[in-house]
N, C-alpha and C. Protein backbone atom coordinates (compact mmCIF):
# COMPACT_ATOMS: atom_id res chain seq x y z
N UNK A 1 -79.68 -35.07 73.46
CA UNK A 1 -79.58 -33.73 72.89
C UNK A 1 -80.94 -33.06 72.96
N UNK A 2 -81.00 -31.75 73.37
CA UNK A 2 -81.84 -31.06 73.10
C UNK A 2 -82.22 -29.94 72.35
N UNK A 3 -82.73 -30.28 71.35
CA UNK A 3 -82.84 -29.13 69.87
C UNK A 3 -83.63 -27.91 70.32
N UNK A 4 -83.35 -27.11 69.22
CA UNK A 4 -84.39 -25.65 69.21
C UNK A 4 -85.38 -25.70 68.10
N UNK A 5 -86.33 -25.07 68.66
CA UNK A 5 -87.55 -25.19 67.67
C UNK A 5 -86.83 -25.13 65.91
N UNK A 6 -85.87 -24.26 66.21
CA UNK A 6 -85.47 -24.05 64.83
C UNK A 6 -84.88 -25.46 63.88
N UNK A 7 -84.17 -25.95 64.92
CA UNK A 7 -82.99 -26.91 64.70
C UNK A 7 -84.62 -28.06 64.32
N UNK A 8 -85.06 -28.12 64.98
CA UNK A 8 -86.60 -29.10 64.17
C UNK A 8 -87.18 -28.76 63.07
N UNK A 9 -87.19 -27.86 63.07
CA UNK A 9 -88.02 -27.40 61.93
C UNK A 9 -87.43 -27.42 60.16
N UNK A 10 -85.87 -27.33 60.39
CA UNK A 10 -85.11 -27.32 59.91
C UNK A 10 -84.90 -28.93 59.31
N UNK A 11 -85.29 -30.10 59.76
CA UNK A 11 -85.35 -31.58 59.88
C UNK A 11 -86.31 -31.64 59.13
N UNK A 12 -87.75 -30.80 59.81
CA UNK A 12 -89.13 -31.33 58.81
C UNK A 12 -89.22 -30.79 58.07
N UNK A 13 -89.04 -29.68 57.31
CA UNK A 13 -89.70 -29.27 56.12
C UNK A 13 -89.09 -29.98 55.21
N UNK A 14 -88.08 -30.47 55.21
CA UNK A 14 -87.99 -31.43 53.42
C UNK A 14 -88.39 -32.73 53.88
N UNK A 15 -88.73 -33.18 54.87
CA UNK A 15 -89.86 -34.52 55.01
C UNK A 15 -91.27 -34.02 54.49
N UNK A 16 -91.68 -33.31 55.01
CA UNK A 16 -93.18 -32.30 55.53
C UNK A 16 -93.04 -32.16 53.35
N UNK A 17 -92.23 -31.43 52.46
CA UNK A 17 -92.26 -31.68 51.31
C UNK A 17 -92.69 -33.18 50.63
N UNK A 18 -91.36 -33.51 51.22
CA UNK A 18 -91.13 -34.97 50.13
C UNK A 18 -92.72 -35.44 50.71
N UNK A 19 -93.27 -35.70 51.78
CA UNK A 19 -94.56 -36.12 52.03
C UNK A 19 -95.68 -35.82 50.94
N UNK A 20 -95.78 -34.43 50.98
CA UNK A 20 -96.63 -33.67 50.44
C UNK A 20 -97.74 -33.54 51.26
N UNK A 21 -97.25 -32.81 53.01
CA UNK A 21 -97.72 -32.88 53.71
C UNK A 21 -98.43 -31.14 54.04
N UNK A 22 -99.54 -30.96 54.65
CA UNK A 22 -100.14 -29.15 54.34
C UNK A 22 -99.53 -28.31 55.33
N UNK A 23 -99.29 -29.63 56.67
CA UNK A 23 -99.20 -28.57 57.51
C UNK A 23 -98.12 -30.01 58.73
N UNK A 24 -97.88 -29.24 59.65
CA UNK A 24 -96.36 -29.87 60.44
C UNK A 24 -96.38 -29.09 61.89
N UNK A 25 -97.50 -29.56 63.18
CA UNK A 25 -97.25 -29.01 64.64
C UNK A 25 -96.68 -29.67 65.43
N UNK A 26 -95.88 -28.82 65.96
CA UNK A 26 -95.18 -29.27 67.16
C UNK A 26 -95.59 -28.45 68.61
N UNK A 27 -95.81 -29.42 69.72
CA UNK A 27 -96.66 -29.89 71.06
C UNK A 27 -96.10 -30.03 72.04
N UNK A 28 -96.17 -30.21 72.74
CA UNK A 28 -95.65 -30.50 73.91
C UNK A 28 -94.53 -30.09 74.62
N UNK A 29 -93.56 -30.89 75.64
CA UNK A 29 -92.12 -29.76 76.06
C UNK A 29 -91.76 -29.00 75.27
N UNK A 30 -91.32 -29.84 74.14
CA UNK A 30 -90.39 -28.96 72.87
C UNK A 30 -90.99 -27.40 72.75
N UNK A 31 -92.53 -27.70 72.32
CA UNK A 31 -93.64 -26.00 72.00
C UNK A 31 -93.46 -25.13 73.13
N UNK A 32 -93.19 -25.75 74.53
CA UNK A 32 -93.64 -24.72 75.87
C UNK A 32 -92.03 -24.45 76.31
N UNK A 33 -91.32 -25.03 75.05
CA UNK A 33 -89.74 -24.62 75.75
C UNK A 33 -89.30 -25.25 76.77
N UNK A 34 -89.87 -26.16 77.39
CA UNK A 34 -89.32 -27.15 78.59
C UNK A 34 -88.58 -28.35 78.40
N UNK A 35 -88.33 -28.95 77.02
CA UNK A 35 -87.69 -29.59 76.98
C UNK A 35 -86.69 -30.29 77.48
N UNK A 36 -86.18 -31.57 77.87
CA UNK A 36 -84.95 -31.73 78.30
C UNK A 36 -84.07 -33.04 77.85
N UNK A 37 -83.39 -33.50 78.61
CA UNK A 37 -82.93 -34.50 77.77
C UNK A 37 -83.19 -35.87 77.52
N UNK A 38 -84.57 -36.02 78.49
CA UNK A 38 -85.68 -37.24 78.60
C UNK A 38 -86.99 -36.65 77.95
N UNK A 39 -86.92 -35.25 77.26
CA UNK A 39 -88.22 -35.11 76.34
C UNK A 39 -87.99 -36.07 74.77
N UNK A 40 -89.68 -35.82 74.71
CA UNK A 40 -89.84 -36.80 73.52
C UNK A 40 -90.43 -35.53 72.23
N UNK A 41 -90.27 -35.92 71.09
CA UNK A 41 -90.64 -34.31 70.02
C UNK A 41 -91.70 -35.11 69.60
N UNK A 42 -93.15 -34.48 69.69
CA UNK A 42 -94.41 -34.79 69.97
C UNK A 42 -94.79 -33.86 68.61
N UNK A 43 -95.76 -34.30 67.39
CA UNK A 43 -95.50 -34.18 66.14
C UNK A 43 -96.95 -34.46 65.91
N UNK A 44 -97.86 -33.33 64.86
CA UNK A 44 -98.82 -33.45 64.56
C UNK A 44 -98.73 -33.50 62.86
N UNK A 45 -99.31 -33.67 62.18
CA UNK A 45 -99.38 -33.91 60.81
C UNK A 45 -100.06 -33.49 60.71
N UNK A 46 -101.01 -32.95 59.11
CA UNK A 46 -102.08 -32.61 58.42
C UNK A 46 -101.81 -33.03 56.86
N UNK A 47 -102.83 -34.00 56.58
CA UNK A 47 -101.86 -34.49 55.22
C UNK A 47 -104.04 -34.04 54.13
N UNK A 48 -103.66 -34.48 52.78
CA UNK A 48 -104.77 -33.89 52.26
C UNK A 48 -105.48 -34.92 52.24
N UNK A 49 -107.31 -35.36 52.49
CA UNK A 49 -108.09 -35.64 52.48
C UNK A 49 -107.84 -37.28 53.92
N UNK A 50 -108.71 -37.43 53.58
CA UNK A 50 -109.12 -38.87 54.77
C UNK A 50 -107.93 -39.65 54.51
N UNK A 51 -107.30 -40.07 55.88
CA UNK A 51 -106.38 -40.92 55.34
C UNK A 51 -105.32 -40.79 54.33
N UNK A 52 -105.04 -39.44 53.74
CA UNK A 52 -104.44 -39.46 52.40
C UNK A 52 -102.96 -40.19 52.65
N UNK A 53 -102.02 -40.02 53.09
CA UNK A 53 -101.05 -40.71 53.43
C UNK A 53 -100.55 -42.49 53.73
N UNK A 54 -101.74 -42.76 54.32
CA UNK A 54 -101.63 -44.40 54.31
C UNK A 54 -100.52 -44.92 54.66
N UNK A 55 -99.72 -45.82 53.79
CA UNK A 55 -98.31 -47.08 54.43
C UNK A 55 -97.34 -46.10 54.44
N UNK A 56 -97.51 -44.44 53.87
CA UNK A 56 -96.44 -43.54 53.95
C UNK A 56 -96.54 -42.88 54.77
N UNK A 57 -97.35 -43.12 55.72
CA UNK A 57 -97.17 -42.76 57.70
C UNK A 57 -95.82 -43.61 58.33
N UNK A 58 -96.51 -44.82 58.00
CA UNK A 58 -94.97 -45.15 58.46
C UNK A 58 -93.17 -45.01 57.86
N UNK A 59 -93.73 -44.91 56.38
CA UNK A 59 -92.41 -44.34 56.32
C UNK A 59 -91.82 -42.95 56.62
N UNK A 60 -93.07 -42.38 57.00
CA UNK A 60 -92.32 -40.74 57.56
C UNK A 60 -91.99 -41.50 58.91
N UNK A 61 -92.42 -41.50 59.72
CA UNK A 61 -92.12 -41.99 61.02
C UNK A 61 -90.21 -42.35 61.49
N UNK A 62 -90.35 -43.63 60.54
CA UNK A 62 -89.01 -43.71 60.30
C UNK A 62 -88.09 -43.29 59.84
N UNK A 63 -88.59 -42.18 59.24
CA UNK A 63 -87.31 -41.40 58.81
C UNK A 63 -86.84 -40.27 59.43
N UNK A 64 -88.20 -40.19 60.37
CA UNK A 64 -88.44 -39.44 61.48
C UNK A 64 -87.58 -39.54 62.69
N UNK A 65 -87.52 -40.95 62.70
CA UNK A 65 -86.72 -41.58 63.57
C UNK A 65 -85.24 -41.53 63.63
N UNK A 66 -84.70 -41.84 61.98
CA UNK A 66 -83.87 -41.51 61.43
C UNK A 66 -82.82 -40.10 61.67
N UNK A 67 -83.50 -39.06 61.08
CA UNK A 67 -82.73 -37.73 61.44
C UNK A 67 -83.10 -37.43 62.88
N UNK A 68 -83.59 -37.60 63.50
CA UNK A 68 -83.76 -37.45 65.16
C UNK A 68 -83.46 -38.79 65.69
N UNK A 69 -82.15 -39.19 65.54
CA UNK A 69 -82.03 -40.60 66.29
C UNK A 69 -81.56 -40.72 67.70
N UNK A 70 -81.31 -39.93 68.14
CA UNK A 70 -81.12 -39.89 69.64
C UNK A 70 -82.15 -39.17 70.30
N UNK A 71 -83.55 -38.99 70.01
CA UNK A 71 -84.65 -38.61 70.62
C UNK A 71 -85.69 -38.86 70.05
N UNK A 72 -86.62 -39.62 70.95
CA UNK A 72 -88.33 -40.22 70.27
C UNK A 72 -88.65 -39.31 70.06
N UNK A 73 -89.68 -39.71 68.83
CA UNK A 73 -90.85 -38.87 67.96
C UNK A 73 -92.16 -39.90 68.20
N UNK A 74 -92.58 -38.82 68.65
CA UNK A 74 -94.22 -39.62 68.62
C UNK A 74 -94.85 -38.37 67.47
N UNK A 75 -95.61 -39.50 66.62
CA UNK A 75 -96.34 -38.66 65.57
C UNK A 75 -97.62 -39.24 65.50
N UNK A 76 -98.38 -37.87 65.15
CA UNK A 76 -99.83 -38.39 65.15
C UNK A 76 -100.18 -37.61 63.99
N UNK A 77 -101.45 -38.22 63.16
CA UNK A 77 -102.10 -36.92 62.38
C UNK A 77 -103.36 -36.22 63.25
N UNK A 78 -103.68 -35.31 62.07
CA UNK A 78 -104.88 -33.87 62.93
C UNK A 78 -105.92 -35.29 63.15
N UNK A 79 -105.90 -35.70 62.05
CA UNK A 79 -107.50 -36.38 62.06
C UNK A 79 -107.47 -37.44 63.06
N UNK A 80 -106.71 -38.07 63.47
CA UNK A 80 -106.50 -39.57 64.85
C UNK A 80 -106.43 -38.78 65.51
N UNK A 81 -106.00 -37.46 65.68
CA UNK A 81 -105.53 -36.72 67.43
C UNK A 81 -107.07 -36.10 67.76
N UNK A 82 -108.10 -35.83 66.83
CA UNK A 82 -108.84 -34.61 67.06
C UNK A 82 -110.34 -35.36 66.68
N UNK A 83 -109.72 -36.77 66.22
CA UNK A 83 -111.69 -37.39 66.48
C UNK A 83 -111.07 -38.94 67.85
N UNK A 84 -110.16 -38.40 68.38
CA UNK A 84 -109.85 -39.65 69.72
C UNK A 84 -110.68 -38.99 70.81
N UNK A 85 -111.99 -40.09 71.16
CA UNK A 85 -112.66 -39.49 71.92
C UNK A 85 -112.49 -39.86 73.48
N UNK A 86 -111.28 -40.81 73.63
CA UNK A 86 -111.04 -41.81 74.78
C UNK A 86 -110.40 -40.14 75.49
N UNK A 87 -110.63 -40.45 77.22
CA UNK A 87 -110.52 -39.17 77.84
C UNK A 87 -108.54 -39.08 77.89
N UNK A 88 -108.31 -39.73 77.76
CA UNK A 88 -106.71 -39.55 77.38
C UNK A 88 -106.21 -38.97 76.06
N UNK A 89 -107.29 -39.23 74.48
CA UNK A 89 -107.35 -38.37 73.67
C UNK A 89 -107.89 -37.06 73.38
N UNK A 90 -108.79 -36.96 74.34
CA UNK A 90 -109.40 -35.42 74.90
C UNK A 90 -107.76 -34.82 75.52
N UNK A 91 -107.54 -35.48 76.55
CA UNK A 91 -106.60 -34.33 76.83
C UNK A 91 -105.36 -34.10 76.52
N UNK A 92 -104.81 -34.64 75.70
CA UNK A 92 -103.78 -34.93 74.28
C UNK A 92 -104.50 -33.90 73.43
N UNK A 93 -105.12 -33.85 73.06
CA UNK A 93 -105.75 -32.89 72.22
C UNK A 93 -105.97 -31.67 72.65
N UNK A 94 -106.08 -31.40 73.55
CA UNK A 94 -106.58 -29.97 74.73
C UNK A 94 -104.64 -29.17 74.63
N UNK A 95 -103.86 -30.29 75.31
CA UNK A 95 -102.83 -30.11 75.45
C UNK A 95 -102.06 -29.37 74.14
N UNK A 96 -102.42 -30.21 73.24
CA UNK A 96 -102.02 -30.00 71.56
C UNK A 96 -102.50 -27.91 71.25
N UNK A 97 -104.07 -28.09 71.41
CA UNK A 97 -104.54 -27.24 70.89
C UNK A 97 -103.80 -25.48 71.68
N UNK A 98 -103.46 -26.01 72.96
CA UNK A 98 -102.92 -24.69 74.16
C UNK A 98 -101.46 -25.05 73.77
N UNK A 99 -100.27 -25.84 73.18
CA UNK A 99 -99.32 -25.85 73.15
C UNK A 99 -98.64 -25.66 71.93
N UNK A 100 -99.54 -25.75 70.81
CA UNK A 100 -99.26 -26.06 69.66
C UNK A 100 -98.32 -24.88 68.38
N UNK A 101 -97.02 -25.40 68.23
CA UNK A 101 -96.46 -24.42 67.10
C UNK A 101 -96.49 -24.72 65.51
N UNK A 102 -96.59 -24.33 64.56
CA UNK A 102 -96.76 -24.57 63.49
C UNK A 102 -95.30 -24.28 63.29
N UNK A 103 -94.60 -25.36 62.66
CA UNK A 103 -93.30 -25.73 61.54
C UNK A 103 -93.53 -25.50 60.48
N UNK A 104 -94.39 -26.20 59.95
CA UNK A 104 -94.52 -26.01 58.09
C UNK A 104 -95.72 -25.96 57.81
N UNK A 105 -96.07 -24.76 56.57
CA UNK A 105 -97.31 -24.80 56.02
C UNK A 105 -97.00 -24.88 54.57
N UNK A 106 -97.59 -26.09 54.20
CA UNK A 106 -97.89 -25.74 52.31
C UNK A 106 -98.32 -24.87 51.89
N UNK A 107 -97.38 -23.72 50.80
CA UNK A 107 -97.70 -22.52 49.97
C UNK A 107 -98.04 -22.99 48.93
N UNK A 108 -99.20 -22.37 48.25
CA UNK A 108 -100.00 -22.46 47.25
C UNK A 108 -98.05 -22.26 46.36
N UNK A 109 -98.49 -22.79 45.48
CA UNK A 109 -97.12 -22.68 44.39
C UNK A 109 -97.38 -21.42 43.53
N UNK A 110 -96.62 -19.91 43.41
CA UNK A 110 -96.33 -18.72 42.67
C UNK A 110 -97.46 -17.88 43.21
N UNK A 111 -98.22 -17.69 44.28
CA UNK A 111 -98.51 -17.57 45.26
C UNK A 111 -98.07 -17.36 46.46
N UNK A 112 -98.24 -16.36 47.40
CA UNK A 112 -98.12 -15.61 48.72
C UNK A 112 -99.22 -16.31 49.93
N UNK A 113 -100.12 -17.24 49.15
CA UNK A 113 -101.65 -17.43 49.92
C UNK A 113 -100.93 -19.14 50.54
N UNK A 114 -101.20 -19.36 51.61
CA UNK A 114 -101.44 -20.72 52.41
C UNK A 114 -102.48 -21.48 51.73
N UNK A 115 -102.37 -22.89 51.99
CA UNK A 115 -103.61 -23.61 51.29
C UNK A 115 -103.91 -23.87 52.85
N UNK A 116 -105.41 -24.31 52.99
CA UNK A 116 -105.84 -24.91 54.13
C UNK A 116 -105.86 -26.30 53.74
């Protein structure tokens, strides 16, 4: 199956919640619309401070896995995608930065303002 940005986005934001995650990009085919039925949904994270997430990386993953079960998710966070200095993480990252759509942003709560 091949989803629409919407039909994804629609999946992560009550993960991207229950996480208590800031921010949720999506990369690759899926972002440039090329998708097909051998694409994979290529998934950036932004969670709060170093590491904040920990053994609950992997449980997003899998649950990740879960509501998208007939298509891989590769997930990465900002901070592993954007200090990988190996030249295959340079251009994973290049790729990311020219392809990249934002799904979910954490709203400040009774507030109009984004948190960074």
């Amino acid at each position: 199956m091949v989803y629409t940005i919407e039909q994804i986005q629609e999946k992560i934001n009550p993960l991207a919640e229950k996480y208590n995650l800031s921010a949720v990009y999506l990369f690759g085919s899926y972002a440039r619309g090329e998708a097909d039925e051998n694409s994979d949904i290529d998934l950036v994270i932004v969670s709060k401070g170093s590491g904040a997430l920990g053994f609950a990386f992997y449980k997003l993953y899998d649950e990740l896995e879960a509501v998208f079960d007939d298509v891989e998710v590769d997930l990465m966070t900002m901070e592993g995608l954007s200090t990988n200095s190996t030249y295959i993480g340079k251009e994973v990252y290049k790729n990311f930065e020219k392809d990249k759509v934002l799904l979910y942003e954490k709203r400040a709560v009774g507030t109009g303002l984004f948190l960074s």
